[in-house]
C-alpha atoms as a PDB file:
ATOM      1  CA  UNK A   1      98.591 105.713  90.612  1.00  0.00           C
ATOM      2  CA  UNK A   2     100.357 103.063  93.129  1.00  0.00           C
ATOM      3  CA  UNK A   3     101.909 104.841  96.016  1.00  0.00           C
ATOM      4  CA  UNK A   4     104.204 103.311  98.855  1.00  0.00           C
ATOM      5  CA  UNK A   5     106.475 104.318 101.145  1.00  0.00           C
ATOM      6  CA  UNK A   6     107.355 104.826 105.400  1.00  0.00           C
ATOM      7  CA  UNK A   7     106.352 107.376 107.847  1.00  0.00           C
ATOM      8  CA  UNK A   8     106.360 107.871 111.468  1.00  0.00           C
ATOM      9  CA  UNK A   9     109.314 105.185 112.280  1.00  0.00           C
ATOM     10  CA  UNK A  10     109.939 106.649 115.397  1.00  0.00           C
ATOM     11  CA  UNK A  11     106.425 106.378 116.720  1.00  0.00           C
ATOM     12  CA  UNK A  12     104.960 102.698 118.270  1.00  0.00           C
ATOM     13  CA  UNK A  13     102.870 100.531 116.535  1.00  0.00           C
ATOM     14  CA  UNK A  14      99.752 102.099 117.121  1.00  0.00           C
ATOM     15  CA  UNK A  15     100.607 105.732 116.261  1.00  0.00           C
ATOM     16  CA  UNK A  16     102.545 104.814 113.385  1.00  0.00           C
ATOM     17  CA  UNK A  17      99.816 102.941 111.816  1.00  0.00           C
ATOM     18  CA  UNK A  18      97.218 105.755 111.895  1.00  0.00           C
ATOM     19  CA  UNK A  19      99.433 107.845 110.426  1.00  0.00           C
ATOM     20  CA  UNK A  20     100.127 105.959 107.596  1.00  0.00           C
ATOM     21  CA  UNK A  21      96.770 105.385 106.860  1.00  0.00           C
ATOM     22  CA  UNK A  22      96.105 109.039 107.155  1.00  0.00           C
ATOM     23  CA  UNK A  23      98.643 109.352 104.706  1.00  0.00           C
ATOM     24  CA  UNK A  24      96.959 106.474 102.340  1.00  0.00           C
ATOM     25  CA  UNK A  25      93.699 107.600 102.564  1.00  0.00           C
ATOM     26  CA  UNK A  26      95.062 111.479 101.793  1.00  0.00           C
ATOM     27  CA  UNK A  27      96.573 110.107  98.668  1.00  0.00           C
ATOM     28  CA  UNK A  28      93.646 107.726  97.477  1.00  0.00           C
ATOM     29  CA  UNK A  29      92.409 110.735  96.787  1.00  0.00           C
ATOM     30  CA  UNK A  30      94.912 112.444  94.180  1.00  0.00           C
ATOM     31  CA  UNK A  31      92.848 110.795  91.376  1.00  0.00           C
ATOM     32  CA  UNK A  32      89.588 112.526  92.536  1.00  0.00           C
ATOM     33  CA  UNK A  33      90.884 116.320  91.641  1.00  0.00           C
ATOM     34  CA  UNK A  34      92.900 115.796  88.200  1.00  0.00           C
ATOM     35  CA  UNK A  35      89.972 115.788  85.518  1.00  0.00           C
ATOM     36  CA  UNK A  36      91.191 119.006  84.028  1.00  0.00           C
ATOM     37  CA  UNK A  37      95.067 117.671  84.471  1.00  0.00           C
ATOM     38  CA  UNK A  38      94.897 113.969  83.734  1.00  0.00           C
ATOM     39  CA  UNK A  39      98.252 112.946  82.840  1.00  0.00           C
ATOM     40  CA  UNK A  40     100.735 111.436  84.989  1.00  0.00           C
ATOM     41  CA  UNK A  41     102.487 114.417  85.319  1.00  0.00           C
ATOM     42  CA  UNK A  42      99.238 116.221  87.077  1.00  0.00           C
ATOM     43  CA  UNK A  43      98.167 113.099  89.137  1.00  0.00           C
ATOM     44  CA  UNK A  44     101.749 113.147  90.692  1.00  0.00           C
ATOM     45  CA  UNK A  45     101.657 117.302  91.181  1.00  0.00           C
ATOM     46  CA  UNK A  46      98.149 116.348  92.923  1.00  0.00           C
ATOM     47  CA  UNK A  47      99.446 113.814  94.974  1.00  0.00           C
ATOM     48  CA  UNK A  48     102.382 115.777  96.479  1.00  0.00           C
ATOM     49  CA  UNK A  49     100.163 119.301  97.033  1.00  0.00           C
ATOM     50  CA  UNK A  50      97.379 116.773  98.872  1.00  0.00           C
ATOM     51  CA  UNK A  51     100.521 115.565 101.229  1.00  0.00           C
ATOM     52  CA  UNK A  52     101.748 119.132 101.527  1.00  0.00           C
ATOM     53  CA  UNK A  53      98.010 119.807 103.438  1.00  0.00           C
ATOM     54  CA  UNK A  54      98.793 117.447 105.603  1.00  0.00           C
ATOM     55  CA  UNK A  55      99.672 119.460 109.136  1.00  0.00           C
ATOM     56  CA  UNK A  56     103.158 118.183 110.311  1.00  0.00           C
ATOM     57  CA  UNK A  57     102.041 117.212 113.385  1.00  0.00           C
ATOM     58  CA  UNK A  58      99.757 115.084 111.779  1.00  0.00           C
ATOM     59  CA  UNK A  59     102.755 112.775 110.578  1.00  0.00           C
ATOM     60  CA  UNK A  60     104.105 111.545 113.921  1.00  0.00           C
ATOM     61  CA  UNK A  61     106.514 112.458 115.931  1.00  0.00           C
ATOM     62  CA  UNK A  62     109.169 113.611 113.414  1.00  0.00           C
ATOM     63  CA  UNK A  63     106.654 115.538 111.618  1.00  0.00           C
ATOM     64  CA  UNK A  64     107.418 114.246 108.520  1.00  0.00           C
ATOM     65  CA  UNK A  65     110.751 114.732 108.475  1.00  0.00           C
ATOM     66  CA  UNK A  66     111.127 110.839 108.366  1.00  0.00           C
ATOM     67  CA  UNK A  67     108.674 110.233 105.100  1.00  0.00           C
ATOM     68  CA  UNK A  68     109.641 108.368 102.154  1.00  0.00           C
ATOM     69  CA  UNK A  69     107.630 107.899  99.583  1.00  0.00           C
ATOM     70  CA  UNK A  70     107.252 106.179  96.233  1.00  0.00           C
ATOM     71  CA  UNK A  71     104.866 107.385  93.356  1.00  0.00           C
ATOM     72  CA  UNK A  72     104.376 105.680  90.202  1.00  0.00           C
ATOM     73  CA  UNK A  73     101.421 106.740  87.860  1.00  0.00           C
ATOM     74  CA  UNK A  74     100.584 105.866  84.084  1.00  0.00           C
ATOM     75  CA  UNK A  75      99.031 107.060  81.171  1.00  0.00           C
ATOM     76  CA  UNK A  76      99.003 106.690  77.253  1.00  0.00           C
ATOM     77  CA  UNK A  77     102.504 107.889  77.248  1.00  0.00           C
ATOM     78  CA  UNK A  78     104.606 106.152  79.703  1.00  0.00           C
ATOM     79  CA  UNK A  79     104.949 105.705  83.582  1.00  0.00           C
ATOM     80  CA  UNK A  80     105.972 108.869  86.084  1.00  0.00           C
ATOM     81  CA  UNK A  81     108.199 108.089  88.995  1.00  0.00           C
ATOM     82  CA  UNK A  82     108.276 110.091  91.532  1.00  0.00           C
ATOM     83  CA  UNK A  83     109.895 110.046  95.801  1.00  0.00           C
ATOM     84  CA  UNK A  84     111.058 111.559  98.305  1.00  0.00           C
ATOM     85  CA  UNK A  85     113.693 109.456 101.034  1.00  0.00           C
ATOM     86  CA  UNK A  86     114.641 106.814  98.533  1.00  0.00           C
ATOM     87  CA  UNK A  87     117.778 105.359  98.222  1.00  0.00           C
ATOM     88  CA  UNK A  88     117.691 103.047  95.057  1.00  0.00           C
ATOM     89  CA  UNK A  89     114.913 102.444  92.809  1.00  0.00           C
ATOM     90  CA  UNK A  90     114.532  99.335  90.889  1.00  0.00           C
ATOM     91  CA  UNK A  91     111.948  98.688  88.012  1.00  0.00           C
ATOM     92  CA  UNK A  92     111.115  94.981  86.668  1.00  0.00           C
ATOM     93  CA  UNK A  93     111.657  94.331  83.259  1.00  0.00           C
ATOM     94  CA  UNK A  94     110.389  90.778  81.571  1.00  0.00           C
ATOM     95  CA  UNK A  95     110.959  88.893  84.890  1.00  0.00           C
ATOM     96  CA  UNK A  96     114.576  90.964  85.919  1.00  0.00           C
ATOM     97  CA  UNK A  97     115.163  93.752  88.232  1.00  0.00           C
ATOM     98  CA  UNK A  98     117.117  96.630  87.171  1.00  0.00           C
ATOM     99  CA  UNK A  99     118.202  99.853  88.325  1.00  0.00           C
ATOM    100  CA  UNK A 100     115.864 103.016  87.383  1.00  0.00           C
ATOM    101  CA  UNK A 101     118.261 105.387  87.832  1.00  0.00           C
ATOM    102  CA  UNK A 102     122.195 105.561  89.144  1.00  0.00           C
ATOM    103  CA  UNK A 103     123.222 106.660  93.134  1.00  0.00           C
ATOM    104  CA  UNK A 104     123.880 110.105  93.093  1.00  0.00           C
ATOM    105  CA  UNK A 105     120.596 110.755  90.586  1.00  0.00           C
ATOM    106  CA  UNK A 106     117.618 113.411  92.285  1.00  0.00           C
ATOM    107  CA  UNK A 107     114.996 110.929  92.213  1.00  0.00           C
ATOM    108  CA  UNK A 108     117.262 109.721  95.215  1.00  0.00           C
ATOM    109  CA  UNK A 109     117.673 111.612  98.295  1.00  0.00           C
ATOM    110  CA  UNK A 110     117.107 112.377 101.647  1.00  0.00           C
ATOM    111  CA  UNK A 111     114.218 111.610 104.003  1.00  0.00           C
ATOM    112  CA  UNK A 112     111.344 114.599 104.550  1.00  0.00           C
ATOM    113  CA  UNK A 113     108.516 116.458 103.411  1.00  0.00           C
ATOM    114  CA  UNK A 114     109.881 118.232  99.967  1.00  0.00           C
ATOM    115  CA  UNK A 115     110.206 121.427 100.013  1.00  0.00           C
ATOM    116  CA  UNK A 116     109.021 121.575  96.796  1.00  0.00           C
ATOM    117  CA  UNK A 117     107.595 118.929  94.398  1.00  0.00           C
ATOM    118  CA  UNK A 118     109.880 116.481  93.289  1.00  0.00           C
ATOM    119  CA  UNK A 119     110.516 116.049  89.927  1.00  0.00           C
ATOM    120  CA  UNK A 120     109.344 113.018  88.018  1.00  0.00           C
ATOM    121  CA  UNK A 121     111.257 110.023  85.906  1.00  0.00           C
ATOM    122  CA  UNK A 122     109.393 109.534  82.843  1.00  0.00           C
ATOM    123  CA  UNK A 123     109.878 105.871  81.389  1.00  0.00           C
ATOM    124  CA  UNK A 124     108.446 104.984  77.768  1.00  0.00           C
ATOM    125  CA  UNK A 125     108.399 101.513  78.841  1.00  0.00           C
ATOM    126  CA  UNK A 126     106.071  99.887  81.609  1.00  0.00           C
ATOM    127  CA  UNK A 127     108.034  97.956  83.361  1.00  0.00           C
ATOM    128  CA  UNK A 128     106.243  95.293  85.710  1.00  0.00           C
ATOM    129  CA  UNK A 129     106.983  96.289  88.646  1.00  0.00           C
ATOM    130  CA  UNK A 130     108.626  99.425  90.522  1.00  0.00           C
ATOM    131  CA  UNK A 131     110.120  99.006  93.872  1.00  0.00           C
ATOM    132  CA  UNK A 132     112.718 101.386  95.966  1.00  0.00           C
ATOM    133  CA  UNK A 133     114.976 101.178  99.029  1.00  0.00           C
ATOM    134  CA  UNK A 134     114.180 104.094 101.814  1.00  0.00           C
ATOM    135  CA  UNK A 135     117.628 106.289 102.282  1.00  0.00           C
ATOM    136  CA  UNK A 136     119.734 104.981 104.906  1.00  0.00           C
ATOM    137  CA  UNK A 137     118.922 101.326 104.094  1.00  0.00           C
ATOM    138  CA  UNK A 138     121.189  98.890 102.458  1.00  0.00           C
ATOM    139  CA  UNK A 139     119.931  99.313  98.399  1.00  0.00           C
ATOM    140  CA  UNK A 140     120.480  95.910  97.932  1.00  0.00           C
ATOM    141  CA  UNK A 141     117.134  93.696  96.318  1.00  0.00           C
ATOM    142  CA  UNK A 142     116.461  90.352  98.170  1.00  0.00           C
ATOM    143  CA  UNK A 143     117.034  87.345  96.571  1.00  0.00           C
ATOM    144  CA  UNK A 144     114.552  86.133  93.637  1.00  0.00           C
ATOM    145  CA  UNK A 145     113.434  83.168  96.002  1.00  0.00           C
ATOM    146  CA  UNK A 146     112.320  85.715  99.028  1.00  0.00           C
ATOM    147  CA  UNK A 147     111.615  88.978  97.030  1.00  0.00           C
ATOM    148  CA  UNK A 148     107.796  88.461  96.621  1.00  0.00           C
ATOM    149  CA  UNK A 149     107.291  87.210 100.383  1.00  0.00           C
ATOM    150  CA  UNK A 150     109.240  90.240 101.832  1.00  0.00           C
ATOM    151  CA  UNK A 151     107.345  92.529  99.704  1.00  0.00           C
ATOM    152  CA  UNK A 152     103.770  90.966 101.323  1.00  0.00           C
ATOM    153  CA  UNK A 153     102.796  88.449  99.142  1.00  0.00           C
ATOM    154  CA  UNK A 154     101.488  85.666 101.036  1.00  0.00           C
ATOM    155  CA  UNK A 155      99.988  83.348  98.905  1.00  0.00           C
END
């Protein structure tokens, strides 16, 4: 399961960063609890009740109520996507980025702990590479030239 996303954005540098790894090393753990629910389907269920343990005050200063969050897991029988505060969703598909799924669809929404889990886009085809937008941003992709360096890749 691959897992990005934002939290505490009101909170300085400091805070902010040990609350999203908090968050990471919460979810690095989703895998460790699924052996009797294996599937995509249960790692993402897993993932989102491990986040729900999470004490609000434990996410910064909004208490959460800033998260987004992007899931993806795999298994034998296609990918799961999964959020929460997205505002577009984009999947690569042989080298070209595409829209997952329309404005206006559930995976996209508002920022904020769910109140309950999210539902999942199942996609019979792998695609490369699965990136989102956070709600309130501009759901625009960068250039070709500039995606992989804004994305962290410094080679």
């Amino acid at each position: 399961m691959g897992f990005a996303g934002r939290v505490a954005t009101g909170a300085g540098p400091e805070e902010a960063w040990r609350v999203a790894r908090r968050v990471e090393a919460t979810l690095r753990t989703a895998p460790d609890g699924v052996f009797w629910d294996a599937d995509r389907h249960g790692l993402l269920r897993r993932a989102w009740s491990l986040l729900d343990e999470i004490r609000p005050e434990r996410l910064g200063p909004e208490a959460g109520r800033d998260l987004c969050l992007l899931f993806v897991a795999e298994d034998g029988g296609g990918v799961g996507v999964a959020g929460v505060g997205l505002g577009a969703v984009w999947g690569r598909f042989d080298d070209t980025f595409r829209a997952l799924v329309p404005l206006g669809h559930p995976l996209l929404g508002l920022a904020g702990r769910p109140l309950a889990v999210p539902g999942v886009l199942t996609l019979e085809r792998r695609p490369q590479l699965v990136v989102a937008a956070p709600a309130g941003a501009e759901p625009v992709l960068p250039d070709a030239s500039s995606f992989a360096r804004r994305c962290g890749d410094r080679p």
